[in-house]
N, C-alpha and C. Protein backbone atom coordinates (compact mmCIF):
# COMPACT_ATOMS: atom_id res chain seq x y z
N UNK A 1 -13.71 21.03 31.53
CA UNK A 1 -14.52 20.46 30.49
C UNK A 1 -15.09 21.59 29.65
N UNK A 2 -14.88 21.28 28.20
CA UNK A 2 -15.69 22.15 27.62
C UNK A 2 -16.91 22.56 27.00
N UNK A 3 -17.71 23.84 26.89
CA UNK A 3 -18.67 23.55 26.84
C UNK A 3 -19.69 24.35 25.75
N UNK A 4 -20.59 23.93 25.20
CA UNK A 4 -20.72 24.63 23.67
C UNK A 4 -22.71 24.61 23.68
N UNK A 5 -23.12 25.55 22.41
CA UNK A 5 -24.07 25.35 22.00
C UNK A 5 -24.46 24.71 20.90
N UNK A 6 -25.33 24.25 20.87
CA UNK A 6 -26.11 23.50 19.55
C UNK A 6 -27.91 23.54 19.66
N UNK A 7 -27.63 24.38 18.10
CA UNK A 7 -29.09 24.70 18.04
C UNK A 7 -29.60 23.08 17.23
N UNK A 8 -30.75 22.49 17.40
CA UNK A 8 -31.03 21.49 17.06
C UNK A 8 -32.46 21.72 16.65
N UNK A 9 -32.91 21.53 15.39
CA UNK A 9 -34.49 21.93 15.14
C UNK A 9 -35.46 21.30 16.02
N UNK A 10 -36.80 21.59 16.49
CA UNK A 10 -37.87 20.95 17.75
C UNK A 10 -38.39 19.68 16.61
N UNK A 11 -38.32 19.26 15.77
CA UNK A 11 -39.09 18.09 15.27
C UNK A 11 -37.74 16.92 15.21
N UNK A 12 -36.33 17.50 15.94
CA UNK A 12 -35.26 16.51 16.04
C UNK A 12 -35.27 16.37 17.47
N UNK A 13 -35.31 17.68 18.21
CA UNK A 13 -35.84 17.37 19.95
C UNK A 13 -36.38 16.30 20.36
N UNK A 14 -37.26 15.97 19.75
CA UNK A 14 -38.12 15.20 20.24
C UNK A 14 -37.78 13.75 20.34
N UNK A 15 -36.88 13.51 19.02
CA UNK A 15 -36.33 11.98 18.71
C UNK A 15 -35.48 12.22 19.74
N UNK A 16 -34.40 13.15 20.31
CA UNK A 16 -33.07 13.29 21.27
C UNK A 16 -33.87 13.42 22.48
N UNK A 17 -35.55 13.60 22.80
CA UNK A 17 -35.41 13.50 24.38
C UNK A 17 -35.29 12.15 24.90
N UNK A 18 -35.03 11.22 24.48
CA UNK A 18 -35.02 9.96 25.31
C UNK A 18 -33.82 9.92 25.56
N UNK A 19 -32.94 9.95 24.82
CA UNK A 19 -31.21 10.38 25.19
C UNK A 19 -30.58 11.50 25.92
N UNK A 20 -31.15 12.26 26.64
CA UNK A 20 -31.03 13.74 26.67
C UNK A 20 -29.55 13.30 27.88
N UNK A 21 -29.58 12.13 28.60
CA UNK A 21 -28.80 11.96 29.72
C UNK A 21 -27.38 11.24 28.71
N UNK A 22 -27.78 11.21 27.40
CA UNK A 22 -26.27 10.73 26.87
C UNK A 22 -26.19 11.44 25.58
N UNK A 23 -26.50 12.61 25.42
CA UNK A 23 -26.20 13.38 24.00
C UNK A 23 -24.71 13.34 24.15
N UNK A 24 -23.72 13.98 25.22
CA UNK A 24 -22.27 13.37 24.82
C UNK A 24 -21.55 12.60 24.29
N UNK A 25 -22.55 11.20 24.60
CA UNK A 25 -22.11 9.95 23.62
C UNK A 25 -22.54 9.65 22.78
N UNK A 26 -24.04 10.57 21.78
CA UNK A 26 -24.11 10.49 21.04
C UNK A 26 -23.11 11.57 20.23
N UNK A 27 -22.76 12.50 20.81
CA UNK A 27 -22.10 13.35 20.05
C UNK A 27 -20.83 12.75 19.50
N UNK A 28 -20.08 12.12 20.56
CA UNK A 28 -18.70 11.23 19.83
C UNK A 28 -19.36 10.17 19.15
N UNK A 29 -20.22 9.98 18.87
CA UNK A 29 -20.89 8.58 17.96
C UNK A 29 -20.05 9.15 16.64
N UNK A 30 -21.24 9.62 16.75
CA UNK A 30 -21.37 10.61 15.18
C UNK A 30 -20.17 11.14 14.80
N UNK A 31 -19.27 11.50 15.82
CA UNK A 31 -18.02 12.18 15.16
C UNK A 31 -17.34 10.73 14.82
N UNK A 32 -17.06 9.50 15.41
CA UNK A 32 -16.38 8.93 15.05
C UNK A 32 -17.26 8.24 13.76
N UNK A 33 -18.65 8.17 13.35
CA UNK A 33 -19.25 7.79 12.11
C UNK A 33 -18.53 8.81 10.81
N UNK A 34 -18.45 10.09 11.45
CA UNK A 34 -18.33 11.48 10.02
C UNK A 34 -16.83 10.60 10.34
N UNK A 35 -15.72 10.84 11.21
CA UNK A 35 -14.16 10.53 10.51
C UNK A 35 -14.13 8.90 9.27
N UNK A 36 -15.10 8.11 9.89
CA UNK A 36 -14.75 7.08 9.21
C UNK A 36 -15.69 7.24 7.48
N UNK A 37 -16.79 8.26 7.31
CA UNK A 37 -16.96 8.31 5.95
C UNK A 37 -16.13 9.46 5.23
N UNK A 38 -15.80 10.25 5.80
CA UNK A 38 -14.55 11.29 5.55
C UNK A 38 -13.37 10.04 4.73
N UNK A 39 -12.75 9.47 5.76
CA UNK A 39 -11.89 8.72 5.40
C UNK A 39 -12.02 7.91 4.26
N UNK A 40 -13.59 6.97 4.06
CA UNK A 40 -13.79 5.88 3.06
C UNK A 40 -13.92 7.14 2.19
N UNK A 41 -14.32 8.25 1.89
CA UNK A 41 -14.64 9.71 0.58
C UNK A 41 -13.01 9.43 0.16
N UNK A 42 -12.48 9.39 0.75
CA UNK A 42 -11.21 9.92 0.69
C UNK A 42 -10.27 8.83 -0.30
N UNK A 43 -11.12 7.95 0.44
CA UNK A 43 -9.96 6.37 -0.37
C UNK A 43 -10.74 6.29 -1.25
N UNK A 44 -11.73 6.46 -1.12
CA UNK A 44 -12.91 5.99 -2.67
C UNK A 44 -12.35 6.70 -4.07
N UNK A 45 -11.71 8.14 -3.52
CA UNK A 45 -11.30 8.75 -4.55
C UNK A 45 -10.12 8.54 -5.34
N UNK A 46 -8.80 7.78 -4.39
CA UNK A 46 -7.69 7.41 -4.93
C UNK A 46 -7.22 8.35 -4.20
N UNK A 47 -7.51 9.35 -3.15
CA UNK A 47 -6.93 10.46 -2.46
C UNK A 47 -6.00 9.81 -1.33
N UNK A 48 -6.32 8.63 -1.23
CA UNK A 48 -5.54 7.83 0.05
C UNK A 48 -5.74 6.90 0.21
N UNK A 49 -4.25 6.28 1.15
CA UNK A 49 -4.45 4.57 1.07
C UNK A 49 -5.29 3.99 2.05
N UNK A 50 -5.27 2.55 2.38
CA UNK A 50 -5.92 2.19 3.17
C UNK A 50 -5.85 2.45 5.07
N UNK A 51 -4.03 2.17 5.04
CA UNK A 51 -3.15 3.23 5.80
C UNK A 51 -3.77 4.44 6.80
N UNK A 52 -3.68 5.26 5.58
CA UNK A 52 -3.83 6.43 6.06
C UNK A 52 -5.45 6.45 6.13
N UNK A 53 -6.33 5.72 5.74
CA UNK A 53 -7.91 5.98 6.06
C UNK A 53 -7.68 5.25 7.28
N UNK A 54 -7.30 4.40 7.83
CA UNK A 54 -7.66 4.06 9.03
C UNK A 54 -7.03 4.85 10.36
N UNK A 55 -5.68 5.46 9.90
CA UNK A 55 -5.29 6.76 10.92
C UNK A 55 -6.29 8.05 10.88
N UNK A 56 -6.88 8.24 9.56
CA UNK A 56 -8.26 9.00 9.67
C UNK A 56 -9.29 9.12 10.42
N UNK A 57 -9.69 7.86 10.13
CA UNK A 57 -10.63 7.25 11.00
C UNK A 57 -10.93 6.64 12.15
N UNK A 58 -9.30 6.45 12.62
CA UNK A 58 -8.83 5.62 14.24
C UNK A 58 -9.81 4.26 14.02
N UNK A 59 -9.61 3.92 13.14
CA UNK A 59 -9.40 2.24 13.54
C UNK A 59 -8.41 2.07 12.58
N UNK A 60 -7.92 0.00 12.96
CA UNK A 60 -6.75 -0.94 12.33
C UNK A 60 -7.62 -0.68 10.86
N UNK A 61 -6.65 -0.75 10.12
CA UNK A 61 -6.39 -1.10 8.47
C UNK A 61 -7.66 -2.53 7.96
N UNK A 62 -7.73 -3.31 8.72
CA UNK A 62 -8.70 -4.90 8.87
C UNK A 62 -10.43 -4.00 9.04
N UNK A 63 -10.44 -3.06 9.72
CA UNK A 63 -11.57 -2.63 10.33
C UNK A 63 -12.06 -1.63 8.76
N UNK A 64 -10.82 -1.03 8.55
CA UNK A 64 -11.81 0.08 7.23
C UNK A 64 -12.09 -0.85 6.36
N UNK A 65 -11.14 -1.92 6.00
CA UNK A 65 -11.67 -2.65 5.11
C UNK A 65 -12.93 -3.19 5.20
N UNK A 66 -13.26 -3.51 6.43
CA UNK A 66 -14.93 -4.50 6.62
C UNK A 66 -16.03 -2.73 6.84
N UNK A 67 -15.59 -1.60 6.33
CA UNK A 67 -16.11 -0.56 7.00
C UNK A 67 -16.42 0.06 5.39
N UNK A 68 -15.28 -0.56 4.25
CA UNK A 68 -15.52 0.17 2.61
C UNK A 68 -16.41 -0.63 2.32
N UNK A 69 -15.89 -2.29 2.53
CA UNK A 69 -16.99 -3.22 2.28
C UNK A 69 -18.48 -3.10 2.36
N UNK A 70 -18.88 -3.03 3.79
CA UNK A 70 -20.08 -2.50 3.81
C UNK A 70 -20.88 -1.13 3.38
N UNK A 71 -20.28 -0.32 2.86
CA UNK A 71 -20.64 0.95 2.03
C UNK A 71 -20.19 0.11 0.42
N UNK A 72 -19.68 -0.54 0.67
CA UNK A 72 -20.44 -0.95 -1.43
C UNK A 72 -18.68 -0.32 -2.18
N UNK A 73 -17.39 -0.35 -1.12
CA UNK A 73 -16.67 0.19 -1.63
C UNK A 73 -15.30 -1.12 -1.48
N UNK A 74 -15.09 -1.36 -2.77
CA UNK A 74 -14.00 -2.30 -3.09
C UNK A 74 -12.26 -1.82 -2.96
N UNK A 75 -11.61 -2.87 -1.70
CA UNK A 75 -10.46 -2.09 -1.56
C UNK A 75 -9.66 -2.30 -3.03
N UNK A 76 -8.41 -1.64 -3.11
CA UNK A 76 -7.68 -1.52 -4.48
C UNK A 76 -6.17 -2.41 -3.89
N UNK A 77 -6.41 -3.43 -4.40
CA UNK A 77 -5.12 -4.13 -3.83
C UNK A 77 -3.93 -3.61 -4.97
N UNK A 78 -2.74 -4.16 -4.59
CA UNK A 78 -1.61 -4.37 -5.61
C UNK A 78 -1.12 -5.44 -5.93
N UNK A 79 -1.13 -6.33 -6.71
CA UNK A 79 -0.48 -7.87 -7.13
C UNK A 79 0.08 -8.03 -5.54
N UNK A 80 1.21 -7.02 -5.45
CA UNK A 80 2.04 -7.65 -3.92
C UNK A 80 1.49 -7.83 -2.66
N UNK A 81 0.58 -6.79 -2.56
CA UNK A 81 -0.24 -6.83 -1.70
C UNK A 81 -0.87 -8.29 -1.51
N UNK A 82 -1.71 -8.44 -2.68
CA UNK A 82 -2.71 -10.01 -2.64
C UNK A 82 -1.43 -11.18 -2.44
N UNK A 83 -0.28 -11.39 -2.80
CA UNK A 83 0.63 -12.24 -2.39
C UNK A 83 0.78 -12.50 -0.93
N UNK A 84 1.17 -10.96 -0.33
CA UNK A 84 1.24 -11.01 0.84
C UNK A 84 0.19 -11.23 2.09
N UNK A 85 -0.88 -11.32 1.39
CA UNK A 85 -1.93 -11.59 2.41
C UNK A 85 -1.99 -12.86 1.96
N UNK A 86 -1.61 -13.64 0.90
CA UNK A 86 -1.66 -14.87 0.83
C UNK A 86 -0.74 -16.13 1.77
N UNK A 87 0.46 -15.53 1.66
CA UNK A 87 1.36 -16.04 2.32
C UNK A 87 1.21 -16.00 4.30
C-alpha cells in the first residue's frame, strides 16, 4: 500500500477530525468528484463527447448526463441522436 503526505491547513483539521478514521474515503471521494468536473470542463467546451466524458469520469453515458444536468450544463444532441433515443 502506498503511502504519502498531505499538508492540510489547522482551520481544515478541525472540520477532518471527525473523519480522521476515513480520510481514505474521503480522499477517493473527491478524486472521483475532480474526474467527473474535469470531464463535464471538458464537454462543456466542445473538447469531448458525451462518450468519452463518461470514460473520464468512470461512470455510464445516462449518469454524466444527469451529472451536466445538475451543474446547469445542457447535453448537445444531434438530430440522429434525438431519433434514436426516440425510437
Amino acid at each position: 500500500m502506498a503511502k504519502t503526505t498531505v499538508e492540510i491547513p489547522d482551520h481544515k483539521m478541525a472540520e477532518l477530525e471527525a473523519y480522521k478514521d476515513r480520510l481514505g474515503d474521503l480522499l477517493l471521494l473527491g478524486l472521483s468528484q475532480v474526474k467527473i468536473q474535469e470531464a463535464l470542463l471538458l464537454y462543456k467546451r466542445g473538447l469531448i463527447s458525451i462518450g468519452r466524458a463518461a470514460e473520464i469520469a468512470g461512470l455510464t453515458e445516462q449518469e454524466v448526463v444527469q451529472q451536466a444536468r445538475a451543474f446547469g450544463i445542457q447535453p448537445r444532441w444531434s438530430e440522429a441522436q434525438v431519433q434514436e433515443e426516440l425510437t
